[in-house]
N, C-alpha and C. Protein backbone atom coordinates (compact mmCIF):
# COMPACT_ATOMS: atom_id res chain seq x y z
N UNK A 1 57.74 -58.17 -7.55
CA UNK A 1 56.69 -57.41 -6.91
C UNK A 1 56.84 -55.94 -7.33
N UNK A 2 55.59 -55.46 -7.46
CA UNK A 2 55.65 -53.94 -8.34
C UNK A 2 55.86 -52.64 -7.20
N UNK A 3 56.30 -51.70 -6.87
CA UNK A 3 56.30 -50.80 -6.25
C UNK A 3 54.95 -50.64 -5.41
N UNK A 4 53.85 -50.52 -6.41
CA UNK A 4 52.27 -50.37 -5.92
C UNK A 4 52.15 -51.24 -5.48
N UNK A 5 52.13 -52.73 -5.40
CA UNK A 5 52.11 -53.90 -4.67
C UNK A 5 52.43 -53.96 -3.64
N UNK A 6 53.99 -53.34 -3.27
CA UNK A 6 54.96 -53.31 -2.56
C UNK A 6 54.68 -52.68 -1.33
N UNK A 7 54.22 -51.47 -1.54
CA UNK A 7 53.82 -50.12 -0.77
C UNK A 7 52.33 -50.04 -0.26
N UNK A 8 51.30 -50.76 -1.20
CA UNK A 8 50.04 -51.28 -0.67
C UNK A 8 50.09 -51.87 0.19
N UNK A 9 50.81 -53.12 0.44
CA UNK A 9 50.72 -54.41 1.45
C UNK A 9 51.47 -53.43 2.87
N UNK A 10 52.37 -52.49 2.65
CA UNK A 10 53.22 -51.86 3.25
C UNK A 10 52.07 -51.26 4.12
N UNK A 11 50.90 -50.30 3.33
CA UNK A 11 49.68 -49.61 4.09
C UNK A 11 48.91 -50.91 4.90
N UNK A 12 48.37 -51.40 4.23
CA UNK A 12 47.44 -52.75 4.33
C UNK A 12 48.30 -53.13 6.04
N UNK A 13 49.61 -53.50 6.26
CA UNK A 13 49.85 -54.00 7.54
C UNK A 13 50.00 -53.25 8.44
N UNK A 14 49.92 -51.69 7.92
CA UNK A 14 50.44 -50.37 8.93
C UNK A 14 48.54 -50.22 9.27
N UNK A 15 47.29 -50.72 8.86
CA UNK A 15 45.97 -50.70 8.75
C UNK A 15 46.09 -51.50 9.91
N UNK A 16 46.59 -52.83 10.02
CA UNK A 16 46.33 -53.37 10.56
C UNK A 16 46.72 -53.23 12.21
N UNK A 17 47.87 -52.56 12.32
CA UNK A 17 48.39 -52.38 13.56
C UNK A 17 47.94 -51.29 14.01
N UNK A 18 47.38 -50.46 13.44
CA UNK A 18 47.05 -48.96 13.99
C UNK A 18 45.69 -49.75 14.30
N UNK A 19 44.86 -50.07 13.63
CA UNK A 19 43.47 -50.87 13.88
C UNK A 19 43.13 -52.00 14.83
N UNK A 20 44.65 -52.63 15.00
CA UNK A 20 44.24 -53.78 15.99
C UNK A 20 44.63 -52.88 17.61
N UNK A 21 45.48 -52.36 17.52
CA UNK A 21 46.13 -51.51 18.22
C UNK A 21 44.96 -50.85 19.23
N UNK A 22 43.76 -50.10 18.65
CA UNK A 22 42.93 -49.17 18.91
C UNK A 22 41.82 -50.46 19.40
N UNK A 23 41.32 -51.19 18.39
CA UNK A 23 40.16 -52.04 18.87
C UNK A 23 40.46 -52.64 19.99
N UNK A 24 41.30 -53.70 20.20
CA UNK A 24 42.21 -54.25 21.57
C UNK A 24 42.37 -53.32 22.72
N UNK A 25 42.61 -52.73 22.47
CA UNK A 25 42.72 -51.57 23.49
C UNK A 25 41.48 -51.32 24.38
N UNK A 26 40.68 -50.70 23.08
CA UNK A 26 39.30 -50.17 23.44
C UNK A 26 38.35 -51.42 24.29
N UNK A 27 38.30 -52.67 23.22
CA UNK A 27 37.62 -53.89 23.66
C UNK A 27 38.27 -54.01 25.60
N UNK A 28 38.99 -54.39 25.40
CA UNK A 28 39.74 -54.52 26.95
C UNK A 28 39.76 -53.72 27.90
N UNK A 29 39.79 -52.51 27.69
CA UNK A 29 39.74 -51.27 29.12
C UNK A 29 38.40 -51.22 29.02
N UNK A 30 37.24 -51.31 28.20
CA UNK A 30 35.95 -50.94 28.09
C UNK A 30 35.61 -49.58 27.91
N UNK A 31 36.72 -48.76 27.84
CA UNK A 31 36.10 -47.52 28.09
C UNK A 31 37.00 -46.38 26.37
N UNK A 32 36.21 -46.25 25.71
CA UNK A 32 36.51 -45.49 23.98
C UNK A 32 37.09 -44.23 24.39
N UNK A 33 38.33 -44.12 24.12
CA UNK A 33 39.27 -42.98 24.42
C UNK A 33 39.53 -42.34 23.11
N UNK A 34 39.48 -41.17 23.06
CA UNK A 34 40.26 -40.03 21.84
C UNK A 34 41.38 -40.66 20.98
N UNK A 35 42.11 -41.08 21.92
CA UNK A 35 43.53 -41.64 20.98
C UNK A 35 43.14 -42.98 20.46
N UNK A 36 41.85 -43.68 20.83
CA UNK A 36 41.62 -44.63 19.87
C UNK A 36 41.25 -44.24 18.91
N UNK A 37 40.43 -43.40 18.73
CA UNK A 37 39.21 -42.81 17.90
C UNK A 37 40.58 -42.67 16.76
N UNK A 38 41.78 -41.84 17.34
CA UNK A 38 43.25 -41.70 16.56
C UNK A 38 43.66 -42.68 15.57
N UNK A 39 43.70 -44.36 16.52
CA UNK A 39 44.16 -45.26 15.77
C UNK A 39 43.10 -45.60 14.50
N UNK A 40 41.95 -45.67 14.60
CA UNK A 40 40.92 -46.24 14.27
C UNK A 40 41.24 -45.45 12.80
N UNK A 41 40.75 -44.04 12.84
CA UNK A 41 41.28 -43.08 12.04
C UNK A 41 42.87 -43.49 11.02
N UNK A 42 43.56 -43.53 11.61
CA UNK A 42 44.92 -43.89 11.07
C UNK A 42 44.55 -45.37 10.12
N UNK A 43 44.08 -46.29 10.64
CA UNK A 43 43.63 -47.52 10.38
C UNK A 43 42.81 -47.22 9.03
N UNK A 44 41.96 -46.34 9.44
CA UNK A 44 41.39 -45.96 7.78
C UNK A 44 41.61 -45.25 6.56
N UNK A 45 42.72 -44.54 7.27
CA UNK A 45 43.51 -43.87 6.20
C UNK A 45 44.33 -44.90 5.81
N UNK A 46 45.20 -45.54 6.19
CA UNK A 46 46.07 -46.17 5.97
C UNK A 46 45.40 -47.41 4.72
N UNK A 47 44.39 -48.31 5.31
CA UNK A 47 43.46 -48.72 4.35
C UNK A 47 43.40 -48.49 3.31
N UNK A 48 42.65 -47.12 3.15
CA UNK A 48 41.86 -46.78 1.99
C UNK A 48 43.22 -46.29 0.99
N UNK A 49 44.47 -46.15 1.74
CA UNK A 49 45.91 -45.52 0.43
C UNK A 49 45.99 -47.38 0.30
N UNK A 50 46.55 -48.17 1.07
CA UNK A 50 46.92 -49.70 0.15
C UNK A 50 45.48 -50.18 -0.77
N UNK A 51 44.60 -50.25 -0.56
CA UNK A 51 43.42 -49.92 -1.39
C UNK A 51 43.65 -49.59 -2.92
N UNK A 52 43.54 -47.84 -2.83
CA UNK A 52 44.41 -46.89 -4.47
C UNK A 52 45.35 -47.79 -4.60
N UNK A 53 46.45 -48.26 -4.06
CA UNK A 53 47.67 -48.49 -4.19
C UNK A 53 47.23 -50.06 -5.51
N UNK A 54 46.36 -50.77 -4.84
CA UNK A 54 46.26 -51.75 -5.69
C UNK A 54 45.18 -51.69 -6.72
N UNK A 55 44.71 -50.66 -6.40
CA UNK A 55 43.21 -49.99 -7.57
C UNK A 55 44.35 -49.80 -8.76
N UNK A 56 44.80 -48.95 -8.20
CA UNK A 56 46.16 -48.23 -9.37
C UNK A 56 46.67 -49.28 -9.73
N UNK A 57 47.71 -50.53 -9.33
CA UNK A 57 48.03 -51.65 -10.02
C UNK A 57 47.68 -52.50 -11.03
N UNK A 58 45.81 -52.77 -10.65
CA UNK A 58 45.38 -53.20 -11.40
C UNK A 58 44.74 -52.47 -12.56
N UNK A 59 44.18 -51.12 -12.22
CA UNK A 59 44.03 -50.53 -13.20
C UNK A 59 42.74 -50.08 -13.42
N UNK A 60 41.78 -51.18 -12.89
CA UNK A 60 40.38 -50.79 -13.17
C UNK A 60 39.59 -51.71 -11.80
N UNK A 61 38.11 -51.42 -11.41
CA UNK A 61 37.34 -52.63 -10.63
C UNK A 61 37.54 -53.91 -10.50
N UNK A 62 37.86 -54.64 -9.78
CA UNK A 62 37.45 -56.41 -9.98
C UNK A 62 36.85 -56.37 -9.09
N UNK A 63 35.92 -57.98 -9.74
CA UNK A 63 34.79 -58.16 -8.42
C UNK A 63 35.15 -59.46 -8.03
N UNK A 64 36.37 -59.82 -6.80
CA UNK A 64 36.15 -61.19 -6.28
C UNK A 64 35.81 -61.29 -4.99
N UNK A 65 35.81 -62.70 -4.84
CA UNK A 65 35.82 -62.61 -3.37
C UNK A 65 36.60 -61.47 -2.37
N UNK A 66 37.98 -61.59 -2.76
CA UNK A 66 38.73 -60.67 -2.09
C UNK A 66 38.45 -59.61 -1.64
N UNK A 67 38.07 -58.80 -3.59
CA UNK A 67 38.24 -57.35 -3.46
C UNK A 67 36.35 -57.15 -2.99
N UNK A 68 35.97 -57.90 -2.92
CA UNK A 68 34.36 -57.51 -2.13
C UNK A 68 34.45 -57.33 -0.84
N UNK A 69 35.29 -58.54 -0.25
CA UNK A 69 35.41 -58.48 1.38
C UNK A 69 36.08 -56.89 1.73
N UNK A 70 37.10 -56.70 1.07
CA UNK A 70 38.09 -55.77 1.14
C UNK A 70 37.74 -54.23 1.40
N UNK A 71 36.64 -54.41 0.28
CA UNK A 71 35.99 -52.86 0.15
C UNK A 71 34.53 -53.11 1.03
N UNK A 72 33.92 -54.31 1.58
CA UNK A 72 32.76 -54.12 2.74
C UNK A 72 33.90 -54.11 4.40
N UNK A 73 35.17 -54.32 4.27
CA UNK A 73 35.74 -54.02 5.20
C UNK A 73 36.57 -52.61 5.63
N UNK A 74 36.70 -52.00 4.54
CA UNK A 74 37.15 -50.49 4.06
C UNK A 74 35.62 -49.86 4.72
N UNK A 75 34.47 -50.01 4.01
CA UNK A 75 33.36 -49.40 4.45
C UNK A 75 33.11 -49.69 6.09
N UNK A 76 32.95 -50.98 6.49
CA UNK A 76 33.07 -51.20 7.61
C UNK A 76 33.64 -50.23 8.93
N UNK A 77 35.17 -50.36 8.45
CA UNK A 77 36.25 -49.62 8.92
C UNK A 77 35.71 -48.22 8.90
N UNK A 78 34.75 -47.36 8.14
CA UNK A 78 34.59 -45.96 7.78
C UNK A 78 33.68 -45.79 8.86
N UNK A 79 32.88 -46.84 8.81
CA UNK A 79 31.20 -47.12 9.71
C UNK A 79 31.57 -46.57 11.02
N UNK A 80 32.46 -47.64 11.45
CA UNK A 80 33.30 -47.87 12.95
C UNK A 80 33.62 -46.63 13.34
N UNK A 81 34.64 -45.92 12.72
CA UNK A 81 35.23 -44.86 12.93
C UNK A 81 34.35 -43.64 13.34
N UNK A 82 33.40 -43.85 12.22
CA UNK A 82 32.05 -42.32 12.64
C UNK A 82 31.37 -42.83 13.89
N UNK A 83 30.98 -43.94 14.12
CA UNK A 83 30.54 -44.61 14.87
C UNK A 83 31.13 -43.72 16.75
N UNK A 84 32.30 -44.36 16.43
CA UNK A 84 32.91 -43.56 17.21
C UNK A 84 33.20 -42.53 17.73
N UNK A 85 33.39 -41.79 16.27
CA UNK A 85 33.63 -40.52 16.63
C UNK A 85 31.89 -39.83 17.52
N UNK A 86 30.92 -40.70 17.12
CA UNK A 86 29.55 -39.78 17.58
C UNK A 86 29.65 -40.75 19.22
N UNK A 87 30.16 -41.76 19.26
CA UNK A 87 29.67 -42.14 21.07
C UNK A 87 30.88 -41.09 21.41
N UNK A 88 32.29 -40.80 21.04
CA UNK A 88 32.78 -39.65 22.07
C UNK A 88 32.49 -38.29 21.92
N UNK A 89 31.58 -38.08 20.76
CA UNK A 89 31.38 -36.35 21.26
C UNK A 89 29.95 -36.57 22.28
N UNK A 90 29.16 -37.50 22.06
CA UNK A 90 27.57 -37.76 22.66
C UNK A 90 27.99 -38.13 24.26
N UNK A 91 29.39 -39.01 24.35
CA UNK A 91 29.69 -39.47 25.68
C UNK A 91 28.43 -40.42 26.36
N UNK A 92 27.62 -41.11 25.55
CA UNK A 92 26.51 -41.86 26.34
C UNK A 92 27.22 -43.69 26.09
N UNK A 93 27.08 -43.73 27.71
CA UNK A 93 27.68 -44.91 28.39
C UNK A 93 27.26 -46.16 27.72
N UNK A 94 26.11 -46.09 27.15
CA UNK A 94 25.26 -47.04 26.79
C UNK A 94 25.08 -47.82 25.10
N UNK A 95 25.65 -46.92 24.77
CA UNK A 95 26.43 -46.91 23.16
C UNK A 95 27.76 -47.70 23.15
N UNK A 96 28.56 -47.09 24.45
CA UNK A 96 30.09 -47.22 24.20
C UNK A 96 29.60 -49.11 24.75
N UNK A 97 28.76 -49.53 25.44
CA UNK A 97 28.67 -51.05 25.36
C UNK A 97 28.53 -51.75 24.15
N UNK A 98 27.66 -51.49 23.45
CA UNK A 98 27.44 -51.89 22.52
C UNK A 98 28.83 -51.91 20.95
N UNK A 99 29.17 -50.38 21.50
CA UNK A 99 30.54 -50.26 20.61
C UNK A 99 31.78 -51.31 20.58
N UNK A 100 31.44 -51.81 21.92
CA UNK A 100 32.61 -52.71 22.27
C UNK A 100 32.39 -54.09 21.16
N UNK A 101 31.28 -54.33 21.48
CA UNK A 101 31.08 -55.96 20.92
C UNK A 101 31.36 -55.56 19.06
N UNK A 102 30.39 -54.51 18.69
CA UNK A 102 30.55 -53.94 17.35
C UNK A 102 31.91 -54.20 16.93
N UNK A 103 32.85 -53.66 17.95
CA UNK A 103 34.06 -53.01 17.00
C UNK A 103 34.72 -54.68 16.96
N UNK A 104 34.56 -55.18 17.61
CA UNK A 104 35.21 -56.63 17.32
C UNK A 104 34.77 -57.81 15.86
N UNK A 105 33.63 -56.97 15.98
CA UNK A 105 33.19 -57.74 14.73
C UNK A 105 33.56 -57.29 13.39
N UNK A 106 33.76 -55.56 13.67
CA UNK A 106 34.19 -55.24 12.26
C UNK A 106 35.62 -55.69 12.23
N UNK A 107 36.38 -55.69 13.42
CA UNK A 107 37.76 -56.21 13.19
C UNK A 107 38.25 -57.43 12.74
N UNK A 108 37.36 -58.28 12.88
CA UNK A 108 37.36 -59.90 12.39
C UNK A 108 37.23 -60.08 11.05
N UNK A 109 35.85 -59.22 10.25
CA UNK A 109 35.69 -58.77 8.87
C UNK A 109 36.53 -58.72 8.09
N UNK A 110 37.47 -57.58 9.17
CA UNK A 110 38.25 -56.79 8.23
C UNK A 110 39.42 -57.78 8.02
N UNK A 111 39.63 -58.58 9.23
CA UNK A 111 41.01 -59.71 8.94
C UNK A 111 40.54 -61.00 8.05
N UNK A 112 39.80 -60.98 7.72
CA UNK A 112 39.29 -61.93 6.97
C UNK A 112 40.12 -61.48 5.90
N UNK A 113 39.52 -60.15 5.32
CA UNK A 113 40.43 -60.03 4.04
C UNK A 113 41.73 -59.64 3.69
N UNK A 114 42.16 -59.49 5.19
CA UNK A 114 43.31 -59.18 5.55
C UNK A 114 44.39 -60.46 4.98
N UNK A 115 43.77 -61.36 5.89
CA UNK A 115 44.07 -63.03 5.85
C UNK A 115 44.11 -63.28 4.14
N UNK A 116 43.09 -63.08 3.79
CA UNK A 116 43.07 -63.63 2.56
C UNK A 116 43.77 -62.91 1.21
N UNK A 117 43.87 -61.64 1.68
CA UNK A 117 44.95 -60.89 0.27
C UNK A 117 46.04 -61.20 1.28
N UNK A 118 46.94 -61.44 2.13
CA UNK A 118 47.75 -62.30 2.45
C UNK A 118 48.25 -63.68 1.87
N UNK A 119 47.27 -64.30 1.97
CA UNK A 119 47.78 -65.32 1.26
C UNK A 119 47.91 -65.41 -0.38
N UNK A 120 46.62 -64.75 -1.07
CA UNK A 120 47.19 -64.54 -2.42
C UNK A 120 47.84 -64.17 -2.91
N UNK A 121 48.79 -62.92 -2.02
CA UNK A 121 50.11 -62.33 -2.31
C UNK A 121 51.11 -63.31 -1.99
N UNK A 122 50.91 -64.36 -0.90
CA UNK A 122 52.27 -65.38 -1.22
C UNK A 122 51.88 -66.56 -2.10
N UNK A 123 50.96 -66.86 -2.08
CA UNK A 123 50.82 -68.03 -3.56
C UNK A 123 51.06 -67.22 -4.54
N UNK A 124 51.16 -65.97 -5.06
CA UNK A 124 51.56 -65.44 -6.35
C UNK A 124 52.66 -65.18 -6.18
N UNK A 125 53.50 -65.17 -5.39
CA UNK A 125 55.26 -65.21 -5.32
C UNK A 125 55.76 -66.42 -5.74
N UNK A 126 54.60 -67.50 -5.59
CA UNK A 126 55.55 -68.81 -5.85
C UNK A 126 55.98 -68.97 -7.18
């Protein structure tokens, strides 16, 4: 396994915990707090470096299944975040409902490809 490989998957699961971390949270109390808006944030930074990390590995674009889900879940993830950030500066009650169901869906998205460059990273160890 290559350093960039190594250190991608490294971001990619630190994405995932800052991201599940914040959505779970948020989904369950019902109510979109600052320090989610934090994780959510973290979640997309973290993303978008294992992302480079494997852009850089490979070297140039591919278009598969994977890396399509990957990068409409990166965008996703960007969506969410602004998303957010405008129901807590706007503070309207009526958004943050709707935010709830939203953010679960982008989180499912996003484990899809989570799930799935998961597993192609251990069938390519074999």
């Amino acid at each position: 396994m290559t350093p960039l490989i190594f250190w991608g998957a490294i971001f990619f699961t630190l994405a995932l915990v800052f991201y599940s971390i914040g959505i779970w949270n948020d989904f369950y109390h019902k109510q979109l707090k600052k320090w989610h808006l934090t994780m959510f944030g973290l979640g997309v930074i973290t993303d978008t470096l294992g992302t480079l990390l494997m852009y850089l590995h490979v070297g140039h674009l591919i278009f598969t299944p994977h890396s399509i889900s990957g990068f409409l879940g990166l965008f996703l993830m960007m969506f969410h975040f602004s998303w957010a950030l405008m129901v807590l500066h706007n503070r309207d009650v009526a958004l943050q409902k709707t935010f709830h169901r939203f953010s679960i869906m982008v989180w499912s998205f996003w484990m899809i490809s989570y799930i799935s460059g998961l597993y192609l990273g251990i069938s390519g160890l074999s």
